[in-house]
N, C-alpha and C. Protein backbone atom coordinates (compact mmCIF):
# COMPACT_ATOMS: atom_id res chain seq x y z
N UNK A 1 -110.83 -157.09 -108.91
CA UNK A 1 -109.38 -157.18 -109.02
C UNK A 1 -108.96 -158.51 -109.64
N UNK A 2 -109.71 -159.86 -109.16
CA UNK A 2 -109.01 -161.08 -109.76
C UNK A 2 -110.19 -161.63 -110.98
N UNK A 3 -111.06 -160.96 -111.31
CA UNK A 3 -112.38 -161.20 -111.83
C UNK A 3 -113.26 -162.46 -110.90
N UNK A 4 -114.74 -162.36 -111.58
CA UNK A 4 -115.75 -162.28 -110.13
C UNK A 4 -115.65 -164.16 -110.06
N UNK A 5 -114.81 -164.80 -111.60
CA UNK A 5 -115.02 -166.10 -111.30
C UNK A 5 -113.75 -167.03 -111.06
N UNK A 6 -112.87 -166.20 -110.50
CA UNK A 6 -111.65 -166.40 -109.96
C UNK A 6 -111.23 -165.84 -108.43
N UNK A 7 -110.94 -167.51 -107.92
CA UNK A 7 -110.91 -167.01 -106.32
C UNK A 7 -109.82 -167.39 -105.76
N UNK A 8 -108.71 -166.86 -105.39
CA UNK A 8 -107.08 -167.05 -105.84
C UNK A 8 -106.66 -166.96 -103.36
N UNK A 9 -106.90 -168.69 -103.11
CA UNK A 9 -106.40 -168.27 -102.13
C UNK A 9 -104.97 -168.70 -101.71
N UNK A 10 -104.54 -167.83 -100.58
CA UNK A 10 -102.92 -168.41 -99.83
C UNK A 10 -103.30 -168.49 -98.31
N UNK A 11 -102.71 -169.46 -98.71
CA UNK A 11 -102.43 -170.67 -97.04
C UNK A 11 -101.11 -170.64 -96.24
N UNK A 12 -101.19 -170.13 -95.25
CA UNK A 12 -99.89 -169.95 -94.45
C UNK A 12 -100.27 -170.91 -93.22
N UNK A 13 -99.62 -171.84 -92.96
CA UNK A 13 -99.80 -172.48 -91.94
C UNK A 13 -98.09 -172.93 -91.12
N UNK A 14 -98.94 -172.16 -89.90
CA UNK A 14 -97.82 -172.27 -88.82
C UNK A 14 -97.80 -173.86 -88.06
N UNK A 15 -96.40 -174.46 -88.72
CA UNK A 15 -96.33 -176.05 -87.74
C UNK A 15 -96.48 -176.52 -86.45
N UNK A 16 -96.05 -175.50 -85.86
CA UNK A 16 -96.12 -175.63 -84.23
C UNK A 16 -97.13 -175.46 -83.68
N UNK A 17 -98.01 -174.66 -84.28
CA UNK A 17 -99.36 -174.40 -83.73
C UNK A 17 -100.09 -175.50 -84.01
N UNK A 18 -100.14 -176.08 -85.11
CA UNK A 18 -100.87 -177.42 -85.47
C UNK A 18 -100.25 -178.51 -84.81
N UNK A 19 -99.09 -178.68 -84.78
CA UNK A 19 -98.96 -179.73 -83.82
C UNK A 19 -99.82 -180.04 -82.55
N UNK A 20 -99.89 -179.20 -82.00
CA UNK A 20 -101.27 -179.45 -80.95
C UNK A 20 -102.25 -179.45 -81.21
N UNK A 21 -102.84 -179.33 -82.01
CA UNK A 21 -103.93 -180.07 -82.60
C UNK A 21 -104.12 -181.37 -82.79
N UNK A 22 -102.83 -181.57 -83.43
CA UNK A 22 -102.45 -183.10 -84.05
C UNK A 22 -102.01 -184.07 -82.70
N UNK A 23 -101.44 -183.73 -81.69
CA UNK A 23 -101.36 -184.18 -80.65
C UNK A 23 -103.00 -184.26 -79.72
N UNK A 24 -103.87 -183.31 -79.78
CA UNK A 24 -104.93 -183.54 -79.33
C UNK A 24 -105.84 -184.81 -79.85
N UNK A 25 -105.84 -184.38 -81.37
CA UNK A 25 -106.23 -185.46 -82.00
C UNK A 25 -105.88 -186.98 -82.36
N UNK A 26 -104.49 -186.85 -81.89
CA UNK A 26 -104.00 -188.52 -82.23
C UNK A 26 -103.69 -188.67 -82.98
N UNK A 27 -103.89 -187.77 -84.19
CA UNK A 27 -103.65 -188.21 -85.75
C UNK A 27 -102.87 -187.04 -86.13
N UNK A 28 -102.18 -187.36 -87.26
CA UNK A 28 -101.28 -186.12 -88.32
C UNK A 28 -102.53 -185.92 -89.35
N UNK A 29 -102.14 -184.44 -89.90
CA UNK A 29 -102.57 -184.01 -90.73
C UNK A 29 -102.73 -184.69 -91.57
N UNK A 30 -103.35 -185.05 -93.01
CA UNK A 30 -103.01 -185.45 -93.96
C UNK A 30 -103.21 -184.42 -95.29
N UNK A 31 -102.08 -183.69 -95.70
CA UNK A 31 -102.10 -182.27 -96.22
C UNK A 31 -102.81 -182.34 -97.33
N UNK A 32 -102.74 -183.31 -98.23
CA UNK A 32 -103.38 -183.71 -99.50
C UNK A 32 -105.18 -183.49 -99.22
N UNK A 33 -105.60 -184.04 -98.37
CA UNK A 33 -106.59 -183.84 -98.17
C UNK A 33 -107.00 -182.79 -97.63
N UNK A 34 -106.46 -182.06 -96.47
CA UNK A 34 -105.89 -180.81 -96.53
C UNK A 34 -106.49 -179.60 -97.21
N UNK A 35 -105.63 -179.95 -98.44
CA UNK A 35 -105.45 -179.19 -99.28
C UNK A 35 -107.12 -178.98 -100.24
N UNK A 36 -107.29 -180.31 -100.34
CA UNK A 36 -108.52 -180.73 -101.19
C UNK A 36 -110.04 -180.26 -100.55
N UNK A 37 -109.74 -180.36 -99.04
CA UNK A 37 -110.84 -179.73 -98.32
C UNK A 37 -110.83 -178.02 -98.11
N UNK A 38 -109.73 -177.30 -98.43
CA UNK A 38 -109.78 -175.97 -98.38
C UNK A 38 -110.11 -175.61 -99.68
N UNK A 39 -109.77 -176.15 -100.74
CA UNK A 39 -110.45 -175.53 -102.26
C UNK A 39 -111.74 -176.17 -102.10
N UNK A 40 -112.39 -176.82 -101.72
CA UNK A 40 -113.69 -176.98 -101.96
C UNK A 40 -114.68 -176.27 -100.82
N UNK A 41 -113.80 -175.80 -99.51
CA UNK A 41 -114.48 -175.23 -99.01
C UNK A 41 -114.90 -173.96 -99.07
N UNK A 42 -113.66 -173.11 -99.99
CA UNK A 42 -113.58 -171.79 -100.33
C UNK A 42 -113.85 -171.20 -102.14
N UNK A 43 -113.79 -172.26 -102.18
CA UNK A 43 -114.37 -172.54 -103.60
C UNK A 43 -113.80 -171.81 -104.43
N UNK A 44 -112.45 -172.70 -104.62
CA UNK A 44 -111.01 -171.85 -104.81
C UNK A 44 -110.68 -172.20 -106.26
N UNK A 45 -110.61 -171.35 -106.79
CA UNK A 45 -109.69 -171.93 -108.53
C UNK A 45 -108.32 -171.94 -108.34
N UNK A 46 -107.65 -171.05 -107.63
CA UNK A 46 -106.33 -171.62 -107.24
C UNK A 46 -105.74 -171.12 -106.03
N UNK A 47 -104.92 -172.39 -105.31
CA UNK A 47 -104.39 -172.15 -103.87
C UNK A 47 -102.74 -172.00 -104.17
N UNK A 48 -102.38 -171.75 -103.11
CA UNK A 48 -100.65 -171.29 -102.66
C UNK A 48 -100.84 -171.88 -101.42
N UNK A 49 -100.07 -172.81 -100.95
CA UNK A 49 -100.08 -173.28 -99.80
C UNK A 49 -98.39 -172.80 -99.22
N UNK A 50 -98.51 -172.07 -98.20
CA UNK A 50 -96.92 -172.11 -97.37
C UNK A 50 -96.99 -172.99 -96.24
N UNK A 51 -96.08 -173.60 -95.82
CA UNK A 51 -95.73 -174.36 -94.35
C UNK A 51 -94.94 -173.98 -94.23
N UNK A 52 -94.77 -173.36 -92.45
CA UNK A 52 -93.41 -172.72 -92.14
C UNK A 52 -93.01 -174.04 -90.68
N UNK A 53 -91.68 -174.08 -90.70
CA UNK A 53 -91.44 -175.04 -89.63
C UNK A 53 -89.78 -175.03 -89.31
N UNK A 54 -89.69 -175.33 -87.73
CA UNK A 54 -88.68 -175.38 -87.89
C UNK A 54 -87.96 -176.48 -86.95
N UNK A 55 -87.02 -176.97 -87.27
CA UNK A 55 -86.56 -178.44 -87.03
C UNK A 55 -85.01 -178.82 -86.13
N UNK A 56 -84.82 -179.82 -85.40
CA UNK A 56 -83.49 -179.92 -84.50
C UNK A 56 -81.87 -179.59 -85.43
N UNK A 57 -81.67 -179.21 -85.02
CA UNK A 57 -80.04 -179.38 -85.75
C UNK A 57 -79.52 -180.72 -85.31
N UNK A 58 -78.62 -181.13 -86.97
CA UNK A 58 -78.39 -182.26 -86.80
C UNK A 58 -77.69 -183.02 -85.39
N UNK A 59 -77.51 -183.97 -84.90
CA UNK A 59 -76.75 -184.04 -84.04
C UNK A 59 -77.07 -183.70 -82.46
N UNK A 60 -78.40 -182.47 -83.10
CA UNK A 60 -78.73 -182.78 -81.18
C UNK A 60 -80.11 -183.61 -80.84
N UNK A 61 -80.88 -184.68 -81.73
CA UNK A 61 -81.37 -185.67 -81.30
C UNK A 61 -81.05 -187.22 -81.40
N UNK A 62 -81.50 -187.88 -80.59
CA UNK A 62 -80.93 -189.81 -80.91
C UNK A 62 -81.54 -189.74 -82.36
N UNK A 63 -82.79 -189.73 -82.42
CA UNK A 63 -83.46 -189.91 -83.67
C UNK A 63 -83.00 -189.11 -85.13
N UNK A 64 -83.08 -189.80 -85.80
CA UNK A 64 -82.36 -189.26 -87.01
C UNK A 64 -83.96 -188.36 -87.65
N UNK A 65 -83.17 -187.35 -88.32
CA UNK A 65 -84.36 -186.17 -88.84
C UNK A 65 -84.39 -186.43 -90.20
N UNK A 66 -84.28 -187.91 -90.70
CA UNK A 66 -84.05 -187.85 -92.20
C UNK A 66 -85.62 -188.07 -92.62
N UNK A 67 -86.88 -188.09 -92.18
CA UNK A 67 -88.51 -188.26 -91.90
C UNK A 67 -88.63 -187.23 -92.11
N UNK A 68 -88.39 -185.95 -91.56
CA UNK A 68 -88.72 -184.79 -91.20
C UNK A 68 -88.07 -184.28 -92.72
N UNK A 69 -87.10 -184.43 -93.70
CA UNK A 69 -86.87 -183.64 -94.21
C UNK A 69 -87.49 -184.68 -95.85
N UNK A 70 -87.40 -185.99 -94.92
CA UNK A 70 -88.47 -186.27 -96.52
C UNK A 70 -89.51 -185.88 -96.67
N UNK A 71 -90.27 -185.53 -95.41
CA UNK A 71 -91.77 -185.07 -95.30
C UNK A 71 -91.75 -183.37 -96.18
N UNK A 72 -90.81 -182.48 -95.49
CA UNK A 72 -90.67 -181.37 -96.47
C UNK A 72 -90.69 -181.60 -97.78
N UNK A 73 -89.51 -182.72 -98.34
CA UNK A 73 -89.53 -182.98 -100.08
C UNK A 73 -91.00 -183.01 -100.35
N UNK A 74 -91.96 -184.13 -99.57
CA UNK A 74 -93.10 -184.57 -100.27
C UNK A 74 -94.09 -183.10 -100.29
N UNK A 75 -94.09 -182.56 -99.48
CA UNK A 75 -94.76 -180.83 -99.57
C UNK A 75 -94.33 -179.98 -100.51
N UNK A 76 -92.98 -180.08 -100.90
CA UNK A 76 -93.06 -178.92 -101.79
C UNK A 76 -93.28 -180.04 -103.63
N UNK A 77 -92.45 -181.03 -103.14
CA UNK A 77 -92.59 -181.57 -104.84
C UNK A 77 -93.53 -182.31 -105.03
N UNK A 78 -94.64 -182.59 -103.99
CA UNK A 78 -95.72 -183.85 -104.04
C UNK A 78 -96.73 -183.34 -104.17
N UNK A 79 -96.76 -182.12 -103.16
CA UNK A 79 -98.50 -181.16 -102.90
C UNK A 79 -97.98 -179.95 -103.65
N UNK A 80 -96.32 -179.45 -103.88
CA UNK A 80 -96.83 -177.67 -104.47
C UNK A 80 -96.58 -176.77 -103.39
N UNK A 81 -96.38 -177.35 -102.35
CA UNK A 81 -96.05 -176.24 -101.14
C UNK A 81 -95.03 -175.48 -101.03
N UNK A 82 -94.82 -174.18 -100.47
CA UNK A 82 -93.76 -173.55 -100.34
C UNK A 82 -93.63 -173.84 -98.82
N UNK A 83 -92.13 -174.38 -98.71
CA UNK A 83 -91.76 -174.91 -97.39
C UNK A 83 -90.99 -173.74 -96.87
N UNK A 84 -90.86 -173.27 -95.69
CA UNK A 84 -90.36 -172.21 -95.14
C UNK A 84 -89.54 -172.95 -93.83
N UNK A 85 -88.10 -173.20 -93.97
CA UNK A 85 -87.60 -173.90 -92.65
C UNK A 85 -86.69 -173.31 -92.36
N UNK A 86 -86.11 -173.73 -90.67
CA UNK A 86 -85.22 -173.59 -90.15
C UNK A 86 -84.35 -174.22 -89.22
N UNK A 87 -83.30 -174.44 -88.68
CA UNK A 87 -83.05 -174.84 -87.50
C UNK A 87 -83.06 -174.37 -86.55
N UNK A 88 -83.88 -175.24 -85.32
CA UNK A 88 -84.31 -174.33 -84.16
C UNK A 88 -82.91 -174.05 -83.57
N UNK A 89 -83.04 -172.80 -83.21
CA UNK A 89 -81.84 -171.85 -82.51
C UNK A 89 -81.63 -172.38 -81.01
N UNK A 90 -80.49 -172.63 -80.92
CA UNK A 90 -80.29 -173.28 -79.40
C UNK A 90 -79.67 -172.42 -78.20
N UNK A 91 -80.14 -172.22 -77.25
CA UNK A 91 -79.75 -170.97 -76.62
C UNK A 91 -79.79 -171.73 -75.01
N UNK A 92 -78.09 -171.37 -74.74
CA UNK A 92 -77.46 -172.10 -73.68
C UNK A 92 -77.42 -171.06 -72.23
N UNK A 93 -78.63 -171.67 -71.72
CA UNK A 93 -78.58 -170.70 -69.94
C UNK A 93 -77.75 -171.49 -69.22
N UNK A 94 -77.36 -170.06 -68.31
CA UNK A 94 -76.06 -170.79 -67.40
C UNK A 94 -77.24 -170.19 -65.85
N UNK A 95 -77.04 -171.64 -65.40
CA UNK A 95 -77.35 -170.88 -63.69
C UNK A 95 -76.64 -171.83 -62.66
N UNK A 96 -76.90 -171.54 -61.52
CA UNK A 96 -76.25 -172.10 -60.49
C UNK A 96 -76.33 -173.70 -60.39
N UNK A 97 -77.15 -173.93 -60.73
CA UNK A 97 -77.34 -175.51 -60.70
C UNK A 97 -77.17 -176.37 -62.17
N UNK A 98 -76.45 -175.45 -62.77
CA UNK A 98 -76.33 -176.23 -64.13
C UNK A 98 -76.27 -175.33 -65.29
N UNK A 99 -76.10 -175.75 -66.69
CA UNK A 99 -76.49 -175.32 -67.60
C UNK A 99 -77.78 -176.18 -68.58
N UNK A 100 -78.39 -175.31 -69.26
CA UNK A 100 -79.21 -175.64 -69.82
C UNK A 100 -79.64 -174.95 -71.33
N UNK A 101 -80.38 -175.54 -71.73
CA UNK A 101 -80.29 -175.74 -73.64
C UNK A 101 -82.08 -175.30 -73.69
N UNK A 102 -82.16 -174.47 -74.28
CA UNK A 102 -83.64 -173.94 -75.04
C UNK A 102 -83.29 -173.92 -76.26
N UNK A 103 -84.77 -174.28 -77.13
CA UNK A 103 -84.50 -174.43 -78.66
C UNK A 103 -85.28 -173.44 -79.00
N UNK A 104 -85.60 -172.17 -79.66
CA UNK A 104 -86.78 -171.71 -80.50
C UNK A 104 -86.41 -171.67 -81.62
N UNK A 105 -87.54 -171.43 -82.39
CA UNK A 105 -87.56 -171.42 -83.73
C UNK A 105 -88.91 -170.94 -84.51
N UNK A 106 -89.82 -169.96 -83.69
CA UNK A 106 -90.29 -168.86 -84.07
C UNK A 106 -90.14 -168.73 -85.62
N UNK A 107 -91.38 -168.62 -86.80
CA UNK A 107 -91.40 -168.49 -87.45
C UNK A 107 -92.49 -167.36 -87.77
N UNK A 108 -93.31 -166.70 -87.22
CA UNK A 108 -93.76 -165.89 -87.11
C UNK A 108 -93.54 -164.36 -88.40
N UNK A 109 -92.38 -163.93 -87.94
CA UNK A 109 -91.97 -163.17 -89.00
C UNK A 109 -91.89 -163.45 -89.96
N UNK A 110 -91.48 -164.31 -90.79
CA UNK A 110 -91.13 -165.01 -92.21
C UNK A 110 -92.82 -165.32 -92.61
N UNK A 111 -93.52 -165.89 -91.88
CA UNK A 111 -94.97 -166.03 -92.02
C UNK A 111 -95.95 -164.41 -92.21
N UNK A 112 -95.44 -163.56 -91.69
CA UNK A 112 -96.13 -162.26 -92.02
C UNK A 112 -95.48 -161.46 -92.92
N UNK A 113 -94.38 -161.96 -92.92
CA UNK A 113 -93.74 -161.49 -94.51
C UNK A 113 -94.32 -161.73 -95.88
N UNK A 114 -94.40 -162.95 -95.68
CA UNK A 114 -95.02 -163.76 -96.90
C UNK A 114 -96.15 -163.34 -96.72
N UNK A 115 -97.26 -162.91 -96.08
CA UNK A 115 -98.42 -163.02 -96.16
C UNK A 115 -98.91 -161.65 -97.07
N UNK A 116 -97.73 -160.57 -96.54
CA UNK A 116 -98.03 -158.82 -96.84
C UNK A 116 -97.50 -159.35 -98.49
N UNK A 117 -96.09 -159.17 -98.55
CA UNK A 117 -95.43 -160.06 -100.02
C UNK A 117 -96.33 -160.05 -100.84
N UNK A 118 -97.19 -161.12 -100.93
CA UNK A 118 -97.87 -161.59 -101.81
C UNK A 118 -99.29 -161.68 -101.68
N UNK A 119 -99.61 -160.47 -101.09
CA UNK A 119 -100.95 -159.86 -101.02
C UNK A 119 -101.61 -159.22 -101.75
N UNK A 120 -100.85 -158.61 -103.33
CA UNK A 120 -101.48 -158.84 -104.45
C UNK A 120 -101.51 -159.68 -105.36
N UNK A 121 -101.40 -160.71 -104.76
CA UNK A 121 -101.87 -162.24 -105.70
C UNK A 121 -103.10 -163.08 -104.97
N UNK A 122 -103.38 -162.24 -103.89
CA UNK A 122 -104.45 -163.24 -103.49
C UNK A 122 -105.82 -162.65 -102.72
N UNK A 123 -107.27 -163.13 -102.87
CA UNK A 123 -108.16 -162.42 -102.23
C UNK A 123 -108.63 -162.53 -101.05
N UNK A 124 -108.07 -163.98 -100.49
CA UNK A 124 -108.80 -164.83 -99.49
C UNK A 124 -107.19 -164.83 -98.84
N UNK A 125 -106.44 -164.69 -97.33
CA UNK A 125 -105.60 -165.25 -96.66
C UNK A 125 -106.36 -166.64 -95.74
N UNK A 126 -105.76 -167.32 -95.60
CA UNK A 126 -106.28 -168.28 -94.37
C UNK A 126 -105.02 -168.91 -93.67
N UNK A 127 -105.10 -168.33 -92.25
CA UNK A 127 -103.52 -168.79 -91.46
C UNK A 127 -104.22 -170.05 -90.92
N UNK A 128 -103.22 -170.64 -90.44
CA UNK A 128 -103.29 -171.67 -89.72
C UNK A 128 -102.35 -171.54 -88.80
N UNK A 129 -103.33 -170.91 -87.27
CA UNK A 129 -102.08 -170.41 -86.12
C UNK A 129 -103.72 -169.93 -85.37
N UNK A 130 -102.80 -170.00 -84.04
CA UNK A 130 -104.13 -169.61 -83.04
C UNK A 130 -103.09 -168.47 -82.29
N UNK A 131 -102.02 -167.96 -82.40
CA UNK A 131 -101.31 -166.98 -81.55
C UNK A 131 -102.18 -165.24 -81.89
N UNK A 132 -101.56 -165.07 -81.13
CA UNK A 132 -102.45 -163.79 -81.01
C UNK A 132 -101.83 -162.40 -81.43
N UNK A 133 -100.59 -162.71 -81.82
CA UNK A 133 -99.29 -161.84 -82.04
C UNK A 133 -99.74 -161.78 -83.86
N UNK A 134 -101.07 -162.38 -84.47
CA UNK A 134 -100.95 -162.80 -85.91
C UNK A 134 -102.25 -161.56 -86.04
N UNK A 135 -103.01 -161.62 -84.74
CA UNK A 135 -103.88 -160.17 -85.24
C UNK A 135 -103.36 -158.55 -85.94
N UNK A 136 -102.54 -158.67 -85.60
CA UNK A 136 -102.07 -157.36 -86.19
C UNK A 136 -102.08 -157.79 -87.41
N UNK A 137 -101.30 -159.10 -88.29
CA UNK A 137 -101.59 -159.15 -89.53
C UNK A 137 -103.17 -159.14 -89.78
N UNK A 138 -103.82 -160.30 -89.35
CA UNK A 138 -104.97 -159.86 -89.58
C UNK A 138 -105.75 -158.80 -90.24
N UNK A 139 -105.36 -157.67 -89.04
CA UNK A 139 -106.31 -156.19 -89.44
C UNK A 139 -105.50 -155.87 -90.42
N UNK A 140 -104.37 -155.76 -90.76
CA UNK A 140 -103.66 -155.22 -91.95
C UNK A 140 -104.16 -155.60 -93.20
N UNK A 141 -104.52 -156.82 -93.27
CA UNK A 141 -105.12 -157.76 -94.50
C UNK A 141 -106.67 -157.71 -94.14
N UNK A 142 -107.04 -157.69 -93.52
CA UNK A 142 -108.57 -156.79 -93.57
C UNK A 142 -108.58 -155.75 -93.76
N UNK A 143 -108.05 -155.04 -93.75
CA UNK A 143 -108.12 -153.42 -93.73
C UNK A 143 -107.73 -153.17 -95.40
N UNK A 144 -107.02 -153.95 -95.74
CA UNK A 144 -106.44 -153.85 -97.28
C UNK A 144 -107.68 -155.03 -97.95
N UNK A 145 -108.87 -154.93 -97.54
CA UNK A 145 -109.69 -155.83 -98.36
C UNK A 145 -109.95 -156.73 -98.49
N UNK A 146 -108.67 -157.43 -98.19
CA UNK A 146 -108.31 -159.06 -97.99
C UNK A 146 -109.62 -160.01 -96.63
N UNK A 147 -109.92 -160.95 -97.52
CA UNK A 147 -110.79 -161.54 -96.56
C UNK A 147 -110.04 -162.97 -95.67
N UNK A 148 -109.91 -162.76 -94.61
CA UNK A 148 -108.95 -163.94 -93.89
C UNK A 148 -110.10 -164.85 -92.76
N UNK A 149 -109.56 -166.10 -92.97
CA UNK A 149 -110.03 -166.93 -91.83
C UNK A 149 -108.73 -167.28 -91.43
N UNK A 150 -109.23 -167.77 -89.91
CA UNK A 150 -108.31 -168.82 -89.26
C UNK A 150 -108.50 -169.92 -88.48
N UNK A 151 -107.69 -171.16 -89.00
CA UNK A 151 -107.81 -172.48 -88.39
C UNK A 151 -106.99 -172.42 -87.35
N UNK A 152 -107.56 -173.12 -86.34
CA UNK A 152 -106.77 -173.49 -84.95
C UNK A 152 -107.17 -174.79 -84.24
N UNK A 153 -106.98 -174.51 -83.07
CA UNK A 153 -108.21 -175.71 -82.14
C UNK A 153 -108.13 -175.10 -81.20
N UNK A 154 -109.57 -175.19 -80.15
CA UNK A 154 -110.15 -174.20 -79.29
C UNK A 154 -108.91 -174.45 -77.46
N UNK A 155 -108.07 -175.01 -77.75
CA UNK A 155 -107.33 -175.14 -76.70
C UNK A 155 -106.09 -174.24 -77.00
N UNK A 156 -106.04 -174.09 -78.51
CA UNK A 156 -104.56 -172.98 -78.98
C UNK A 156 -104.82 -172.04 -79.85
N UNK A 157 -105.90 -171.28 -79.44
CA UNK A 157 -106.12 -170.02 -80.22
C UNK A 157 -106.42 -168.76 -78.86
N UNK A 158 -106.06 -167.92 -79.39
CA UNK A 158 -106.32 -166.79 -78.48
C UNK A 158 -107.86 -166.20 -79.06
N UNK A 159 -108.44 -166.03 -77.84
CA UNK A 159 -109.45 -164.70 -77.98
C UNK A 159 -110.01 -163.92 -78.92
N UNK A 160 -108.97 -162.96 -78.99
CA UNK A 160 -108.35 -162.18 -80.16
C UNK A 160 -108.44 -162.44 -81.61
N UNK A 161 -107.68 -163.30 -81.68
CA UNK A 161 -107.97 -163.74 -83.16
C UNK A 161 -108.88 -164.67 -83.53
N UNK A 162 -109.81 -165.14 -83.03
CA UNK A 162 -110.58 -165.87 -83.28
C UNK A 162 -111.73 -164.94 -83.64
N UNK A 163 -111.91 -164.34 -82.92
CA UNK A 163 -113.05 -162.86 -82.88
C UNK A 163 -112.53 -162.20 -83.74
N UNK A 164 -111.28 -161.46 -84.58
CA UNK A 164 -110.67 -160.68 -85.05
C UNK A 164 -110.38 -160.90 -86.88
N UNK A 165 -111.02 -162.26 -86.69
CA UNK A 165 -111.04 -162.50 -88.35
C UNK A 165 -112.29 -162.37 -89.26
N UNK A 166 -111.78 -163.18 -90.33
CA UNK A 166 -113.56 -163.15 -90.92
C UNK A 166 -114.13 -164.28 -90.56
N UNK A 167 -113.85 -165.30 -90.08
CA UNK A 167 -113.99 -166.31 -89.67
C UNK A 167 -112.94 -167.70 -88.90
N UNK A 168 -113.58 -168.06 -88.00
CA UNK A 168 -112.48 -169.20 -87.42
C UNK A 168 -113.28 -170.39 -87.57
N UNK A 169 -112.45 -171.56 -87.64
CA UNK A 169 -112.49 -172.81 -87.97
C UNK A 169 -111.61 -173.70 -87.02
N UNK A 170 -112.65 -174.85 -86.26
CA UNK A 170 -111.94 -175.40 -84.81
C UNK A 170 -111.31 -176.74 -86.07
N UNK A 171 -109.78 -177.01 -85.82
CA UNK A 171 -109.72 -178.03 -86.93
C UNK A 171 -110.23 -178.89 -86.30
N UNK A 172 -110.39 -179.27 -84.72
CA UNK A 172 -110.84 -180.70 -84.39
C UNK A 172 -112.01 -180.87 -84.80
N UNK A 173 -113.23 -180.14 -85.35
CA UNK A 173 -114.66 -180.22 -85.19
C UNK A 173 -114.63 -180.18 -86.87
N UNK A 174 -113.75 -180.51 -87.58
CA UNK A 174 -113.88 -180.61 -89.57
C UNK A 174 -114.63 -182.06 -89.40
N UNK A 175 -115.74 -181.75 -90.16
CA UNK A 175 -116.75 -182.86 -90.44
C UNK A 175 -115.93 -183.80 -91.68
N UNK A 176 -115.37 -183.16 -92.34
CA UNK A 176 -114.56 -183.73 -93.65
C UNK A 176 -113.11 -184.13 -93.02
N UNK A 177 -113.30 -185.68 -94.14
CA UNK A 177 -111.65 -186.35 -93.37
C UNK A 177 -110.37 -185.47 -94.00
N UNK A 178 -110.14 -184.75 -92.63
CA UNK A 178 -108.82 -184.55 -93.59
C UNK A 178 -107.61 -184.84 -92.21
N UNK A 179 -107.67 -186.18 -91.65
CA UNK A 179 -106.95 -186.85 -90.92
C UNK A 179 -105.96 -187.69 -91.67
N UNK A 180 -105.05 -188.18 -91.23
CA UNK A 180 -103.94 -189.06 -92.01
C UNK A 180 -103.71 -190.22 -90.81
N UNK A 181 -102.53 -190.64 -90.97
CA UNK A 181 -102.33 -191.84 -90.10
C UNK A 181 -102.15 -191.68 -87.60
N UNK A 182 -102.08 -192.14 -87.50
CA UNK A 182 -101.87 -192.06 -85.88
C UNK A 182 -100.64 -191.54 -85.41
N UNK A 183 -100.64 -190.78 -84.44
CA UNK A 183 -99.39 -190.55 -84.28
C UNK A 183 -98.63 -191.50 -83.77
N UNK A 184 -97.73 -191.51 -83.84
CA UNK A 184 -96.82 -192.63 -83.18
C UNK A 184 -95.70 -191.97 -81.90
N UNK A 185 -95.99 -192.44 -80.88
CA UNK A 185 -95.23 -191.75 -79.39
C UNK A 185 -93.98 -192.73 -79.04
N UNK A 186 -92.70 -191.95 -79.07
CA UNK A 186 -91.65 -192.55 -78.63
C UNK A 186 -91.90 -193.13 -77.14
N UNK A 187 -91.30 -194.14 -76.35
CA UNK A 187 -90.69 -194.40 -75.56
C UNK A 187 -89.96 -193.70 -74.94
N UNK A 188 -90.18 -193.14 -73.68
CA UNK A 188 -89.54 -192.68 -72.39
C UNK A 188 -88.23 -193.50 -72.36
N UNK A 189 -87.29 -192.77 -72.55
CA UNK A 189 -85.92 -193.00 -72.17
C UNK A 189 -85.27 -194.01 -73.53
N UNK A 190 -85.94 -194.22 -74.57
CA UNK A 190 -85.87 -194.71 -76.10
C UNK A 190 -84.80 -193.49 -76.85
């Protein structure tokens, strides 16, 4: 379909799921490298990278989100990425002792959209998500030929999909640097 010396992969990587990784590890991603360690590992002539993520609405943190949305610029106009965002949805419970504020922002759908989408442009999928709600894509894109791995870390992957692909990959155990700088932890009550 793509001829035998062309190997055309797409990268969907779910933010939230990697964040715990990146919190396990201490360190942020560093996507560039990233990026550089998945074409050489898959031995790729050309990648599609998506990042899906989704972020505070203005106004409901102290900290200003103007980091967060330069970091998007540098992904799509620095690396080539297709950025997939949102604002996390804020959803106000009322109970007896108060009210209270939940944020989601579930990107899930938009991530298996894109994945079916543009599943004749690519031979190789590789998610980056350990949820288990992603096997169903999975078998769909196996079943249609498509050869998929998935990155996680062995504290946020389910069962399921780890067993359910063509292969899984623990990101904490990558022999190749593809670490970036330390995380940096706010201050309690900062």
């Amino acid at each position: 379909m793509f001829g035998k010396d062309k190997k055309i992969v797409y990268v969907f990587i779910d933010a939230s799921n990697l964040w715990q990784a990146q919190k396990a590890k201490g360190k942020m991603f560093d996507y560039q490298k990233l990026k550089s360690f998945l074409k050489i590992k898959f031995s790729v002539s050309e990648i599609q990278i998506f990042y899906y993520t989704a972020y505070p609405k203005e106004g409901t943190r102290e900290e200003s989100q103007d980091g967060k949305h330069k970091f998007f610029t540098y992904l799509k106009k620095g690396l080539g990425f297709i950025v997939r965002k949102k604002e996390l949805k804020r959803i106000i419970q009322h109970s007896d002792i108060g009210d209270s504020v939940q944020e989601k922002g579930n990107m899930d759908v938009e991530m298996t959209i894109d994945a079916i989408h543009f599943s004749s442009k690519y031979d190789t999928a590789i998610l980056f998500t350990g949820d288990s709600d992603f096997l169903a894509l999975v078998n769909y894109l196996r079943n249609g030929t498509k050869k998929v791995f998935v990155f996680s870390s062995k504290n946020n992957i389910s069962q399921e999909l780890r067993t359910g692909a063509d292969g899984y990959f623990d990101v904490l155990n990558i022999k190749e640097d593809i670490w970036g700088r330390d995380l940096k932890y706010r201050k309690e009550g900062v």
